[in-house]
C-alpha atoms as a PDB file:
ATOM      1  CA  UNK A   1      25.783 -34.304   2.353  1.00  0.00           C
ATOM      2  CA  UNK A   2      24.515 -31.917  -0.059  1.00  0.00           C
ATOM      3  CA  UNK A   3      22.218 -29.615   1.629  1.00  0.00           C
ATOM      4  CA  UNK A   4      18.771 -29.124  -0.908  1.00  0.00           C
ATOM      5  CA  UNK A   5      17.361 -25.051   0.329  1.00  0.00           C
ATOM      6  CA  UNK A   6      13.829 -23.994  -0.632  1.00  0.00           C
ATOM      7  CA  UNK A   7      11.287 -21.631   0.266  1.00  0.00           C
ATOM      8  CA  UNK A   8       7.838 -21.138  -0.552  1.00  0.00           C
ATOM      9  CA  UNK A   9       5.866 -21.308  -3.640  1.00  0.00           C
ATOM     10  CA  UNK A  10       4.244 -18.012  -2.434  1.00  0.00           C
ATOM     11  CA  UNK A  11       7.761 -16.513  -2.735  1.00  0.00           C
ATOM     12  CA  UNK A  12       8.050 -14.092  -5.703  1.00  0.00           C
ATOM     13  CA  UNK A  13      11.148 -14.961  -8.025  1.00  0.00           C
ATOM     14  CA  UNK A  14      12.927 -11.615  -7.214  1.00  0.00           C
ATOM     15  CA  UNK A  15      15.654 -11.796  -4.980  1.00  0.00           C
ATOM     16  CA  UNK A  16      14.006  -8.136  -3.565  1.00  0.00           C
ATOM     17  CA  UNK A  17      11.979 -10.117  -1.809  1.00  0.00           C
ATOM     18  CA  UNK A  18      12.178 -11.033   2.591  1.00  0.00           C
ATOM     19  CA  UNK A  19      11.495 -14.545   2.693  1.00  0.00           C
ATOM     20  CA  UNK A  20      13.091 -17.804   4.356  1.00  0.00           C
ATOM     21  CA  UNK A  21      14.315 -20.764   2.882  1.00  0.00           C
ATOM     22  CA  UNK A  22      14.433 -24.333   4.891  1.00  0.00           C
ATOM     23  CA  UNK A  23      16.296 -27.148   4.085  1.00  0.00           C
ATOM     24  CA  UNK A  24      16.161 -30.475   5.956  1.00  0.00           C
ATOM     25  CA  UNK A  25      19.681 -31.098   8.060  1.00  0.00           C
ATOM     26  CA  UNK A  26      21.124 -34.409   9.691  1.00  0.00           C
ATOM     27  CA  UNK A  27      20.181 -32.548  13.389  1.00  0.00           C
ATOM     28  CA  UNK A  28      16.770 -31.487  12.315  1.00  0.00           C
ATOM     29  CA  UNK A  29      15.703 -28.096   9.979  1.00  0.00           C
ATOM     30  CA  UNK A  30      18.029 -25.635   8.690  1.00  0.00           C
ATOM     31  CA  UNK A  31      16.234 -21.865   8.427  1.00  0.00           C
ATOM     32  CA  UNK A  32      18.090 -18.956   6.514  1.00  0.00           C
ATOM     33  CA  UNK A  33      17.330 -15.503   4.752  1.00  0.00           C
ATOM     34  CA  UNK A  34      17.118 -16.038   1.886  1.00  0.00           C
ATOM     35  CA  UNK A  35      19.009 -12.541   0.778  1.00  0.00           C
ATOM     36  CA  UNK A  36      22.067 -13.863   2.625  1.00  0.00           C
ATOM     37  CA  UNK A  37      22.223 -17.193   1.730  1.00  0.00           C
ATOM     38  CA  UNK A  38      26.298 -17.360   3.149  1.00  0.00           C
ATOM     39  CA  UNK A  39      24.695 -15.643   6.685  1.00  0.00           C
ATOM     40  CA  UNK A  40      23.778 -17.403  10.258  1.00  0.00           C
ATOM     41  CA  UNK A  41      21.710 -20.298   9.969  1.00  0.00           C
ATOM     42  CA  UNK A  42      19.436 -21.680  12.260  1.00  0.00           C
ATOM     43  CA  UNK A  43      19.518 -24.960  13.424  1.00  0.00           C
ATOM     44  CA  UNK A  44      15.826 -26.033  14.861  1.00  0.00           C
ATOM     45  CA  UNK A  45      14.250 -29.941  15.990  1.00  0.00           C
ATOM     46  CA  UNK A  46      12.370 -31.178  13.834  1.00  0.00           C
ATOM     47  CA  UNK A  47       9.086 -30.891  16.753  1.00  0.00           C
ATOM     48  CA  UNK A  48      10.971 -26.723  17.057  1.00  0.00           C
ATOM     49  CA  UNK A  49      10.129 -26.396  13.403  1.00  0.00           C
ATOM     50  CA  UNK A  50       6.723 -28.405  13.300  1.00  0.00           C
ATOM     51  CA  UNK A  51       6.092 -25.727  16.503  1.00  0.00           C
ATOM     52  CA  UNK A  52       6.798 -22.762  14.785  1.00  0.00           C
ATOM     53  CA  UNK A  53       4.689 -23.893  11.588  1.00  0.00           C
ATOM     54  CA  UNK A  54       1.436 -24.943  13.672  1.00  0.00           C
ATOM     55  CA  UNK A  55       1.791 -21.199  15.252  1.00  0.00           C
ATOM     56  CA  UNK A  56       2.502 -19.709  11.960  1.00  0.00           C
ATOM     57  CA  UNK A  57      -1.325 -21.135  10.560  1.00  0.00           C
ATOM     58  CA  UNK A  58      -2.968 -20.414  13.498  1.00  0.00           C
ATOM     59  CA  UNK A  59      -2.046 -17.362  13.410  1.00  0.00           C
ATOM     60  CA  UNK A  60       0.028 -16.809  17.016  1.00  0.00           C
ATOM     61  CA  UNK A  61       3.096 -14.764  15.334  1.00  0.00           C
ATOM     62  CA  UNK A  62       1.149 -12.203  13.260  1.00  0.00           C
ATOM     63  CA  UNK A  63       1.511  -8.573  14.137  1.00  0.00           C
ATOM     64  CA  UNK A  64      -1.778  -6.793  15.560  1.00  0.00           C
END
């Protein structure tokens, strides 16, 4: 199985940038940096990831 990465159109071009890339896996949602493409992976549910995005619009993770 080839596995497809992306990451956000709000992502700049330049590798320089800290983002994430996801890609969708057999077990559920593969998350990596994308500046160390050959690093760890994380391995999330499907409901994990759908989780961490509904926190991520409301708002929940950002820094004060």
């Amino acid at each position: 199985m080839e596995i497809n990465w992306r990451k956000s159109s709000y992502s700049g071009s330049s590798n320089d940038e800290m983002c994430v890339e996801v890609a969708e896996l057999i077990s559920g949602v593969g998350i990596r940096d994308s500046r160390n493409p050959h690093g760890e992976l994380l391995d999330v549910s499907s409901a994990e990831f759908a989780g961490l995005v509904g926190g991520i619009k409301k708002g929940a993770l950002d820094l004060a």
